[in-house]
Protein backbone atom coordinates (compact mmCIF):
# COMPACT_ATOMS: atom_id res chain seq x y z
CA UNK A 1 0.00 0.00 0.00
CA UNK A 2 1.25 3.50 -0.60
CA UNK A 3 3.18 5.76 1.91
CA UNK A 4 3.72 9.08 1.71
CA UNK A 5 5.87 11.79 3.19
CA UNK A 6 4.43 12.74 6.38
CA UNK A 7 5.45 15.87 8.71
CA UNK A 8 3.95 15.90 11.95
CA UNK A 9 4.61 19.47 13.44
CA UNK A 10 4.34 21.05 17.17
CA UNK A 11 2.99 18.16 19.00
CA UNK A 12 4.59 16.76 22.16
CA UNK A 13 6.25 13.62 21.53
CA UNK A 14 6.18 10.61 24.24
CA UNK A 15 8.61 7.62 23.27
CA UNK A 16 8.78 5.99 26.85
CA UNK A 17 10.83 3.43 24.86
CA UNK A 18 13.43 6.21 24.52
CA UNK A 19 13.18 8.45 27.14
CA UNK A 20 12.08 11.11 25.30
CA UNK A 21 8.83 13.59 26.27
CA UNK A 22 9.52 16.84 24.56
CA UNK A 23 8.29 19.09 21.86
CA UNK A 24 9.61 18.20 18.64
CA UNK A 25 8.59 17.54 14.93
CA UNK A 26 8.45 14.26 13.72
CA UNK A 27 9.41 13.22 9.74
CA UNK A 28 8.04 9.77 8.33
CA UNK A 29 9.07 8.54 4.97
CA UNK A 30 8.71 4.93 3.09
CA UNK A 31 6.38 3.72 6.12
CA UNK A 32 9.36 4.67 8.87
CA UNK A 33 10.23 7.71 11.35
CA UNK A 34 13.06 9.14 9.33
CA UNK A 35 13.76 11.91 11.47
CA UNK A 36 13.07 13.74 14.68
CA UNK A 37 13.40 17.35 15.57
CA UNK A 38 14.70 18.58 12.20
CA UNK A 39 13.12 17.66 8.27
CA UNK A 40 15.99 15.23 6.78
CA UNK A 41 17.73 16.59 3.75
CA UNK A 42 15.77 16.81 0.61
CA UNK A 43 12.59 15.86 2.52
CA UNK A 44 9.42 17.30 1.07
CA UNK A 45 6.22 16.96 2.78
CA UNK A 46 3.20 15.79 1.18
CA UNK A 47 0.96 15.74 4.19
CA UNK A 48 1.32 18.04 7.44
CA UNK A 49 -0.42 17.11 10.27
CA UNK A 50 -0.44 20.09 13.30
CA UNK A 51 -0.15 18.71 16.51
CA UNK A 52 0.10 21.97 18.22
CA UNK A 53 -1.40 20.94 22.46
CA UNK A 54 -1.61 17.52 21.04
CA UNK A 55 0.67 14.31 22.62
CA UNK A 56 2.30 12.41 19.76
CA UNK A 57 2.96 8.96 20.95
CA UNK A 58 3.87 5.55 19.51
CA UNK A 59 0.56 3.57 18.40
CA UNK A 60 -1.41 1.30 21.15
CA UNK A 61 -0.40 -2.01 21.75
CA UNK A 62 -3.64 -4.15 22.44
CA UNK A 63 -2.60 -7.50 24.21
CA UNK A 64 -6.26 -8.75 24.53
CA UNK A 65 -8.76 -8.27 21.33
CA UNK A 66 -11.79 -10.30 19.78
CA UNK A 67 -12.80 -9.47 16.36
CA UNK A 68 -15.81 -11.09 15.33
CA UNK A 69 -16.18 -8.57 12.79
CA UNK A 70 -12.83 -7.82 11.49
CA UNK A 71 -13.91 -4.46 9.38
CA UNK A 72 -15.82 -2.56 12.61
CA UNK A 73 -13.63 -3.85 14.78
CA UNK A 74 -10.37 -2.48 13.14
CA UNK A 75 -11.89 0.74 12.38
CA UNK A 76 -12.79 1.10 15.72
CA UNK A 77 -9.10 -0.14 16.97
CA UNK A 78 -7.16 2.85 14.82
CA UNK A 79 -9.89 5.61 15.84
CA UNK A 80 -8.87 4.61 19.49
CA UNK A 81 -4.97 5.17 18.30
CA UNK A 82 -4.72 1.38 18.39
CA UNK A 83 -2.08 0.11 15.23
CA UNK A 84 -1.45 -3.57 16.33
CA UNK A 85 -3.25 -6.30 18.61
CA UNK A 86 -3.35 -10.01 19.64
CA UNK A 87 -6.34 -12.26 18.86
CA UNK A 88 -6.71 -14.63 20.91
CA UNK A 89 -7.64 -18.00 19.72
CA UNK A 90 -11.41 -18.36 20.58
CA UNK A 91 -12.63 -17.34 17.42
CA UNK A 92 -14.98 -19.82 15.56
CA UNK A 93 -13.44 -21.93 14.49
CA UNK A 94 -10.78 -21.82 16.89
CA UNK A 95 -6.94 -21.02 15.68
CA UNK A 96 -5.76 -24.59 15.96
CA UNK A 97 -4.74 -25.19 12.33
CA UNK A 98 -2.30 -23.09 10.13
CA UNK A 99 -4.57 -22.44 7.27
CA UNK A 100 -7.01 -20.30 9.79
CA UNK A 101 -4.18 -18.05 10.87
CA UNK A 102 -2.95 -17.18 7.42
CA UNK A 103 -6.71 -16.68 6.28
CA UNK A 104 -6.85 -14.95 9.46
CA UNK A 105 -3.36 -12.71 8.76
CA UNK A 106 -3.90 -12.23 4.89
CA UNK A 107 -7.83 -10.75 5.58
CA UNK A 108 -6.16 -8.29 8.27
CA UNK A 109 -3.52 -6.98 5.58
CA UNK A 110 -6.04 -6.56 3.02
CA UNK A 111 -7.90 -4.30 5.27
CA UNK A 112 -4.99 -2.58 5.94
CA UNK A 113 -5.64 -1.13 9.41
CA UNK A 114 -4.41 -2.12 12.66
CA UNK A 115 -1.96 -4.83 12.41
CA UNK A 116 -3.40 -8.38 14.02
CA UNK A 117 -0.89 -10.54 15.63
CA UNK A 118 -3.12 -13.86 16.51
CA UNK A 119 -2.41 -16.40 18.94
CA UNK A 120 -2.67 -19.69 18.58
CA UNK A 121 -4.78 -22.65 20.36
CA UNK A 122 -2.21 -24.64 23.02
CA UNK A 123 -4.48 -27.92 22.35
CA UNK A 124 -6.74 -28.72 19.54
CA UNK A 125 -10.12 -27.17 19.63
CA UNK A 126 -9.28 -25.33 22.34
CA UNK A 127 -10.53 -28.78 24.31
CA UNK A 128 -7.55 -29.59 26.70
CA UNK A 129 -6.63 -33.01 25.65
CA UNK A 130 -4.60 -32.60 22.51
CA UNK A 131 -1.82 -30.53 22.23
CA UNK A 132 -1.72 -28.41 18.75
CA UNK A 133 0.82 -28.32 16.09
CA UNK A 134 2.32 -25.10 17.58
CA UNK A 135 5.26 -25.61 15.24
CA UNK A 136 3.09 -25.05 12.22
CA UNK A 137 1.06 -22.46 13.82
CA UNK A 138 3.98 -20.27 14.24
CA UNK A 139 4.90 -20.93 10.79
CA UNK A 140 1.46 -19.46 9.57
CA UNK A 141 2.05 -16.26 11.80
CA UNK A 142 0.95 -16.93 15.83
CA UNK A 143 3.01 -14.83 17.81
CA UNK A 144 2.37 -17.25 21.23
CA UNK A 145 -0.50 -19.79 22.77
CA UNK A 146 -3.01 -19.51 24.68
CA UNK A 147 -6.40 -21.17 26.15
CA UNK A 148 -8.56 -18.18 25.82
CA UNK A 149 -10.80 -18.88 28.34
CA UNK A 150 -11.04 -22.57 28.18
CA UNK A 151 -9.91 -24.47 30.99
CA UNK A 152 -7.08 -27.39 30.45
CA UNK A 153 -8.40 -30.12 33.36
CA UNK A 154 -5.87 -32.31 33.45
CA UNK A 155 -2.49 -30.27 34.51
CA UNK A 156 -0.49 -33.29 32.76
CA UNK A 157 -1.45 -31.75 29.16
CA UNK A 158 -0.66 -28.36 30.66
CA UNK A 159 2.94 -29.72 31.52
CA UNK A 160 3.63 -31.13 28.55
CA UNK A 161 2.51 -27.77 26.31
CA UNK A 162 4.66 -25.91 28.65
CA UNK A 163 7.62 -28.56 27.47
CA UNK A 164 6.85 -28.25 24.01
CA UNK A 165 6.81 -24.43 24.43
CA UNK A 166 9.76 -23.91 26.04
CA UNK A 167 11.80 -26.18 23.36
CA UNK A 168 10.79 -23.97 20.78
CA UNK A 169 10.51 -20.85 22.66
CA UNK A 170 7.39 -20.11 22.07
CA UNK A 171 5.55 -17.97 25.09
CA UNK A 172 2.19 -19.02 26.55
CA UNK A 173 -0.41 -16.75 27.62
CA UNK A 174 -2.58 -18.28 30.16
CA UNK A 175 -5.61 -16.49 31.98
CA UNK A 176 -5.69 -18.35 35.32
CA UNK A 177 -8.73 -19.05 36.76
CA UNK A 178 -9.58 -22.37 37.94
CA UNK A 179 -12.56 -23.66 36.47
CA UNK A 180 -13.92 -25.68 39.77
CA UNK A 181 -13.61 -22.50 42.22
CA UNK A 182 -14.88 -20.07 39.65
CA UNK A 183 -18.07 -22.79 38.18
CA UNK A 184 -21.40 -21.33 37.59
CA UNK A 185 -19.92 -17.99 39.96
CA UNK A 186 -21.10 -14.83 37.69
CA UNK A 187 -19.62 -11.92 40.24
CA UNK A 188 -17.20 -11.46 42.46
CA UNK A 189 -17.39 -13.45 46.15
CA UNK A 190 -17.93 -10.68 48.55
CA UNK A 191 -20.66 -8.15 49.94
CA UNK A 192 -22.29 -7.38 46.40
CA UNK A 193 -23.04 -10.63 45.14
CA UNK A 194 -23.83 -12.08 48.82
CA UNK A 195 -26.45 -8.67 48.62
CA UNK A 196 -27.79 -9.82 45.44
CA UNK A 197 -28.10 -13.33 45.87
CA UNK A 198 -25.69 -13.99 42.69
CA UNK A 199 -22.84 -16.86 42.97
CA UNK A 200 -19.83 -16.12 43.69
CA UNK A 201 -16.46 -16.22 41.98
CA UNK A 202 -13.48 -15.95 45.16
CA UNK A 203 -10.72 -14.61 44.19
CA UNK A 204 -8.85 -18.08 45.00
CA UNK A 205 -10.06 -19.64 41.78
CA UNK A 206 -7.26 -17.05 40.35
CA UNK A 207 -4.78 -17.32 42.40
CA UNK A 208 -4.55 -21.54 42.76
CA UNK A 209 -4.13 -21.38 38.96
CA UNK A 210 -1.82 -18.63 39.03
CA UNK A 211 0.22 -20.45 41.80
CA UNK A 212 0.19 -23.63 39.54
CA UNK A 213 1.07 -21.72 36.35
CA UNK A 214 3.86 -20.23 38.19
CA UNK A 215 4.90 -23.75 39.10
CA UNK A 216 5.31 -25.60 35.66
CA UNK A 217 6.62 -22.27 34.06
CA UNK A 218 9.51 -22.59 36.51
CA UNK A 219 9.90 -26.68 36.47
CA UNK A 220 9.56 -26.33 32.14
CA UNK A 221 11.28 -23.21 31.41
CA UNK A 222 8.45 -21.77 29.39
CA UNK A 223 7.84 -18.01 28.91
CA UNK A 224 4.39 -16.85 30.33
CA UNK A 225 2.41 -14.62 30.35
CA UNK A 226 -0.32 -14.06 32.73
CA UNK A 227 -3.77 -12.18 31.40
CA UNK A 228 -6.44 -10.22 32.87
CA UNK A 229 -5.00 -10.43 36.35
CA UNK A 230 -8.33 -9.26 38.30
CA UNK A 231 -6.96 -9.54 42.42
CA UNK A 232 -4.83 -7.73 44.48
CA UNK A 233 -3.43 -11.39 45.24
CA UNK A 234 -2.93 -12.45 42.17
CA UNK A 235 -0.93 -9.41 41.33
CA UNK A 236 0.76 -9.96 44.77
CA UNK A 237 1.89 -13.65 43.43
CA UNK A 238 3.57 -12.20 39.95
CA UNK A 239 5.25 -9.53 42.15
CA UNK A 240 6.63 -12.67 44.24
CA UNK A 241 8.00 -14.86 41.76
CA UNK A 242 9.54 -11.27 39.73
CA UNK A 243 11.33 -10.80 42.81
CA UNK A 244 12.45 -14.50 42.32
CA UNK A 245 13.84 -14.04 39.40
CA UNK A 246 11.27 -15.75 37.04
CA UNK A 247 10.76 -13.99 33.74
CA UNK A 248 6.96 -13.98 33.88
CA UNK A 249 4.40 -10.84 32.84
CA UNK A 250 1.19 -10.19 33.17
CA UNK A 251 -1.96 -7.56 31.90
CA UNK A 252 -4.85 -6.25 33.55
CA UNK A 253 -8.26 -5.36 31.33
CA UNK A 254 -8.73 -1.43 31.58
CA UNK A 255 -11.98 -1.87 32.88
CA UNK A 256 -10.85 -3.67 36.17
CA UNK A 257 -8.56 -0.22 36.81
CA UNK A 258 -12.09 2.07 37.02
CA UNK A 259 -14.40 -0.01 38.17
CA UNK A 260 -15.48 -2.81 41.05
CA UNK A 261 -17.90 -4.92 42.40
CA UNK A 262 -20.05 -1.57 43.05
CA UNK A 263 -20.66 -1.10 39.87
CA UNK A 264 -22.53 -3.93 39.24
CA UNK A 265 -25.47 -1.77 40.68
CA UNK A 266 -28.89 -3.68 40.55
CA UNK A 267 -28.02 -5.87 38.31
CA UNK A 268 -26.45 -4.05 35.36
CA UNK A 269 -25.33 -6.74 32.99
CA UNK A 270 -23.08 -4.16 31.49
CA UNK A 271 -20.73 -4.77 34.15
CA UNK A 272 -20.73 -7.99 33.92
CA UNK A 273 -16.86 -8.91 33.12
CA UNK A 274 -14.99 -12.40 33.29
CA UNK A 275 -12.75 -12.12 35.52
CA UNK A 276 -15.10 -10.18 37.29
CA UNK A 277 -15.18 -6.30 38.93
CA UNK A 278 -13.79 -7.43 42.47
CA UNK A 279 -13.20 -5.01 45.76
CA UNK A 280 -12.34 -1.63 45.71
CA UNK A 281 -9.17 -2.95 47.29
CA UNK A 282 -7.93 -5.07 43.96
CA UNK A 283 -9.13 -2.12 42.52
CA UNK A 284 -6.42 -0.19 44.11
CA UNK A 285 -3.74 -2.95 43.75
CA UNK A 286 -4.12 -3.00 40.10
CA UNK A 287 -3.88 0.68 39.49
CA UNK A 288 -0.33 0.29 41.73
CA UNK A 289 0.87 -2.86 39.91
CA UNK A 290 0.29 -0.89 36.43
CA UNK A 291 1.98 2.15 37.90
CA UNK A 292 5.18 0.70 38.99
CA UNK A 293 5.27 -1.69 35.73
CA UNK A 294 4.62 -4.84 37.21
CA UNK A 295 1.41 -5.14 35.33
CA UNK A 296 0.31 -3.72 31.24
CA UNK A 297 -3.00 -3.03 30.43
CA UNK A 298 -4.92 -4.63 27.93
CA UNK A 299 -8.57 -3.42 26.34
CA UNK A 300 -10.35 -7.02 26.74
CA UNK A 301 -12.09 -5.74 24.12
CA UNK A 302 -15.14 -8.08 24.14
CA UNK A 303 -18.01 -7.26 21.45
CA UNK A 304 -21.32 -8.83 23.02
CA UNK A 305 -24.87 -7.81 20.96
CA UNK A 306 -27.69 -6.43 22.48
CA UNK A 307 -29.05 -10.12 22.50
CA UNK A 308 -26.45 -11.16 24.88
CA UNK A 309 -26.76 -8.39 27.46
CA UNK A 310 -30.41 -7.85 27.61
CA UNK A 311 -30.58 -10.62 30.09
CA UNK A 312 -30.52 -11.14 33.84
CA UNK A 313 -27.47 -11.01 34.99
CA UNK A 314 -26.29 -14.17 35.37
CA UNK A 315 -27.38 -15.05 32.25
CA UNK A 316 -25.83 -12.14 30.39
CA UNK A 317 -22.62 -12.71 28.02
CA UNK A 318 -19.70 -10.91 30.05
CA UNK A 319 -17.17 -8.80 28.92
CA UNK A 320 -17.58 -5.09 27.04
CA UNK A 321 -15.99 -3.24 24.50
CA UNK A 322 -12.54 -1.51 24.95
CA UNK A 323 -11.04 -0.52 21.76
CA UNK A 324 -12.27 3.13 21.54
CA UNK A 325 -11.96 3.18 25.31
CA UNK A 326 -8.51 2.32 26.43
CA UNK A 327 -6.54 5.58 25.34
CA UNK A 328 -9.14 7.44 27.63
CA UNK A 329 -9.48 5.31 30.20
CA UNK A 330 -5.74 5.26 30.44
CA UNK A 331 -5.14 8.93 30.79
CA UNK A 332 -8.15 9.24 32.87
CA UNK A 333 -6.17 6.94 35.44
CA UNK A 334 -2.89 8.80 35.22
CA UNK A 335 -4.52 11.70 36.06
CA UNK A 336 -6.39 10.71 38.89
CA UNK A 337 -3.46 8.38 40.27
CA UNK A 338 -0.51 11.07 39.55
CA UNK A 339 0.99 9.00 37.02
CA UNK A 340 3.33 10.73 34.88
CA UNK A 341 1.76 10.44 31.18
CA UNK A 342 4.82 8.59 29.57
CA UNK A 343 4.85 6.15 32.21
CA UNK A 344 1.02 5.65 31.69
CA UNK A 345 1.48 5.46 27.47
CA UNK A 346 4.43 2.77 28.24
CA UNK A 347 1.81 0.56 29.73
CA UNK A 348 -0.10 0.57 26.41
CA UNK A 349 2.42 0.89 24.01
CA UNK A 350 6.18 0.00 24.84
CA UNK A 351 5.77 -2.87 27.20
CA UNK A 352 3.41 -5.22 25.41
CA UNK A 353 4.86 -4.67 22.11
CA UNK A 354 8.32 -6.11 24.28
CA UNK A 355 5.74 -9.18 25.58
CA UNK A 356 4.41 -10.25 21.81
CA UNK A 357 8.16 -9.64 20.43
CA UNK A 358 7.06 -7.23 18.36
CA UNK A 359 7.97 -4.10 16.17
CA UNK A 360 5.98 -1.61 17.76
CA UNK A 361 6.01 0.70 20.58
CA UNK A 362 8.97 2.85 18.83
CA UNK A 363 9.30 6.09 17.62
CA UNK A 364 13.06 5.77 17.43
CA UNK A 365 14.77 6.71 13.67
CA UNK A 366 14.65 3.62 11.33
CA UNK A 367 11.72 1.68 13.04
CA UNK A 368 7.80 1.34 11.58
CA UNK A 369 5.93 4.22 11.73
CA UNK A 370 2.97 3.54 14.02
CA UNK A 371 1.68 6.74 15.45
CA UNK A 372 -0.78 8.40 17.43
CA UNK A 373 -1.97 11.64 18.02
CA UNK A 374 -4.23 12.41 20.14
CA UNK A 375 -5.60 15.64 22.63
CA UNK A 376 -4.90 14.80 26.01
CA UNK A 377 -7.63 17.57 26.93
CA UNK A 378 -10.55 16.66 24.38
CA UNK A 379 -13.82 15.31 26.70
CA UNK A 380 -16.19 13.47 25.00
CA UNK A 381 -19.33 11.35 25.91
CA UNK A 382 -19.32 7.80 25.17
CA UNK A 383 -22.10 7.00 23.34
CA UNK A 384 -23.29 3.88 21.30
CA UNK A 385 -24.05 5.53 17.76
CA UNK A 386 -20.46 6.66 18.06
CA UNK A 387 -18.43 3.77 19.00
CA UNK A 388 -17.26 2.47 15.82
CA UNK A 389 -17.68 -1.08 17.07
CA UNK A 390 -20.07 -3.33 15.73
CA UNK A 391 -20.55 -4.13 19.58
CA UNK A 392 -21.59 -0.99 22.01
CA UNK A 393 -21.57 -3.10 25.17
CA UNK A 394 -19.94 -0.85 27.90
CA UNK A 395 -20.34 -0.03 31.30
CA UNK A 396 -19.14 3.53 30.18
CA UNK A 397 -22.00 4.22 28.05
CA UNK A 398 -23.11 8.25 29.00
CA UNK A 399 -20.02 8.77 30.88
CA UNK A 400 -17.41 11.26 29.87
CA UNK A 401 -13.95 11.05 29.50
CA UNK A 402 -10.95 12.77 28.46
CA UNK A 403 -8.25 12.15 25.54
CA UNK A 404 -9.51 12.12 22.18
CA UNK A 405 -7.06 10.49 19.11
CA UNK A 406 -6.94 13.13 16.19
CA UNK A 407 -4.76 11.20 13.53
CA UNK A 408 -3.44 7.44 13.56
CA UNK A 409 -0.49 6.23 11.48
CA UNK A 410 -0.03 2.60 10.43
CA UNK A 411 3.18 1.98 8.58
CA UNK A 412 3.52 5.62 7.49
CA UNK A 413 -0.39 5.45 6.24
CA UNK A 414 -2.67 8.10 7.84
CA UNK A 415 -4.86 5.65 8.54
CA UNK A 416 -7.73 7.49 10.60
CA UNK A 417 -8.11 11.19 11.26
CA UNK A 418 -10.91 13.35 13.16
């Protein structure tokens, strides 16, 4: 697809990756930065974009996306300054063979959006018993392996994936929650659901499979990651075994940073969420484990129709929509936390482009140019008939917030602009 010469003027440029937070012009030619601070020589612009008061940053990183709709979904993803994601493997059919991912990968290039880095199934059909032909799966473009959400039963199969990862050094992404503790629970296990008569989910069920991830990643050697971490315990249990020395990460979903078990109201199926809103107190312990980089944050970007939330509560589909949210949502908890911004951007931008491996997350001379630019002071009201989602499932809905994108680059393509 064609690039063009690009001059982005005035803005304030954030590359936590490089230290640098200044104001400064940024040149991008043949898809890459090309140079910072001053036009190269012979450069001639055939687009300015003024980002006078506006941050320029490197694009989004989204660690956690489903796209049942690929076109909606990436138009929504690069109108929230997102230019690359992870799918995880729950799609239908699940990612489990290598023809699916390189359908998967050649439909996302032709759209030519935000890049779409899938992960692959860790056992056939997502069922547990089998393992899948990673080999071939990273072959056909899957960046790691993963359950989703399904639950592996017998620990056995897990050990042996674990094995066959770490031979090939492949990571696995694992979202602990033990099915057993956490079966037929729909909230979290404390005042709200006991108040509301809802089944609980106790915040055990993640941190038993946390403690027994943490266990075969250090007896196999495997690289993990740990996703949408949901406790203060659980986050308490990564910070442990970092202090170890094990070379494990983890995300949180946006969502889990803003809201709790409160918010569940009288029964607002919006905010229903798997893992669920828990205490204000993991609340609190997730906004700390972001802030001092223990922890990234991922959208969880969940797209759930009207059909599936217009139910009672425990009968509701969980999870919301995130794409469009997570710039927002992200500065909105800098602010209100103290967090310096670059620190904040890092979370969403430099640190899980370094835990899929790759290019992204960089404004540094030579590397891709994935941009965003976006006004850190811009409020807007979230509203359903202007999410760009196919999905408008969110908790959020009628809320304001603050940080709108203005312009998104993918590869040197002005690929969405207000």
């Amino acid at each position: 697809m064609r690039t063009e010469n690009i001059h982005i003027r005035n803005g304030r440029l954030i590359d936590p990756g490089n230290g640098i937070d200044r104001q400064t012009d940024i040149f991008v030619a043949q898809g890459k930065v090309c140079a910072l601070g001053q036009a190269p020589a012979g450069f001639a612009a055939a687009r300015v974009i003024d980002a006078t008061d506006r941050v320029v940053c490197p694009g989004l990183v989204d660690l956690s996306a489903r796209l049942p709709s690929f076109e909606s979904e990436l138009v929504a993803a690069v109108a929230g300054g997102i230019t690359a994601l992870a799918c995880p493997p729950d799609t239908q059919p699940p990612l489990d063979e290598p023809d699916l991912v390189e359908s998967l990968v050649k439909h996302s290039e032709s759209i030519g959006l935000a890049r779409v880095f899938p992960i692959g199934a860790l056992t056939q059909g997502l069922a547990g018993e089998k393992l899948a032909e990673m080999a071939g799966l990273s072959r056909a473009g899957c960046i790691a392996f993963s359950q989703a959400t399904r639950p592996i039963f017998d620990t056995q199969v897990l050990l042996r994936a674990m094995h066959y990862a770490a031979s090939f050094g492949y990571a696995v992404r694992l979202q602990p929650q033990d099915h057993y503790l956490a079966k037929d629970g729909v909230a979290h296990d404390g005042e709200v659901a006991s108040r509301l008569g809802l089944p609980g989910i106790p915040v055990c069920a993640e941190t038993v499979a946390i403690s027994t991830a943490l266990h075969l990643a250090a007896e196999t050697g495997a690289r993990l990651h740990l996703s949408r971490l949901s406790s203060a315990a659980g986050v308490a249990l990564v910070r442990e075994a970092r202090r170890g020395g094990m070379q494990v990460s983890c995300d949180v979903p946006v969502h889990h940073l803003h809201l709790s078990e409160s918010d569940i109201g009288y029964f607002d199926s919006q905010a229903r969420f798997d893992p669920p809103l828990r205490a204000a107190s993991d609340r609190a312990a997730l906004r700390a484990a972001v802030a001092e980089g223990l922890a990234m944050v991922c959208s969880d970007h969940t797209p759930v129709g009207e059909d599936g939330k217009q139910l009672p509560f425990g009968e509701a589909l969980p999870g919301a929509v995130g794409l469009e949210l997570l710039l927002p949502l992200i500065v909105q908890w800098a602010r209100e936390d103290d967090v310096p911004l670059p620190v904040a951007l890092a979370r969403v931008s430099r640190d899980p482009a370094a835990a899929l491996g790759i290019d992204a997350g960089s404004l540094e001379v030579g590397r891709r140019a994935d941009i965003c630019v976006f006004d850190p002071e811009e409020s807007w009201c979230v509203r359903a008939e202007t999410l760009r989602s196919r999905g408008k499932n969110t908790p959020f809905l009628g809320r304001d917030v603050t940080g709108r994108v203005c312009a998104t680059l993918v590869g040197g393509r002005v690929v969405f602009e207000a």
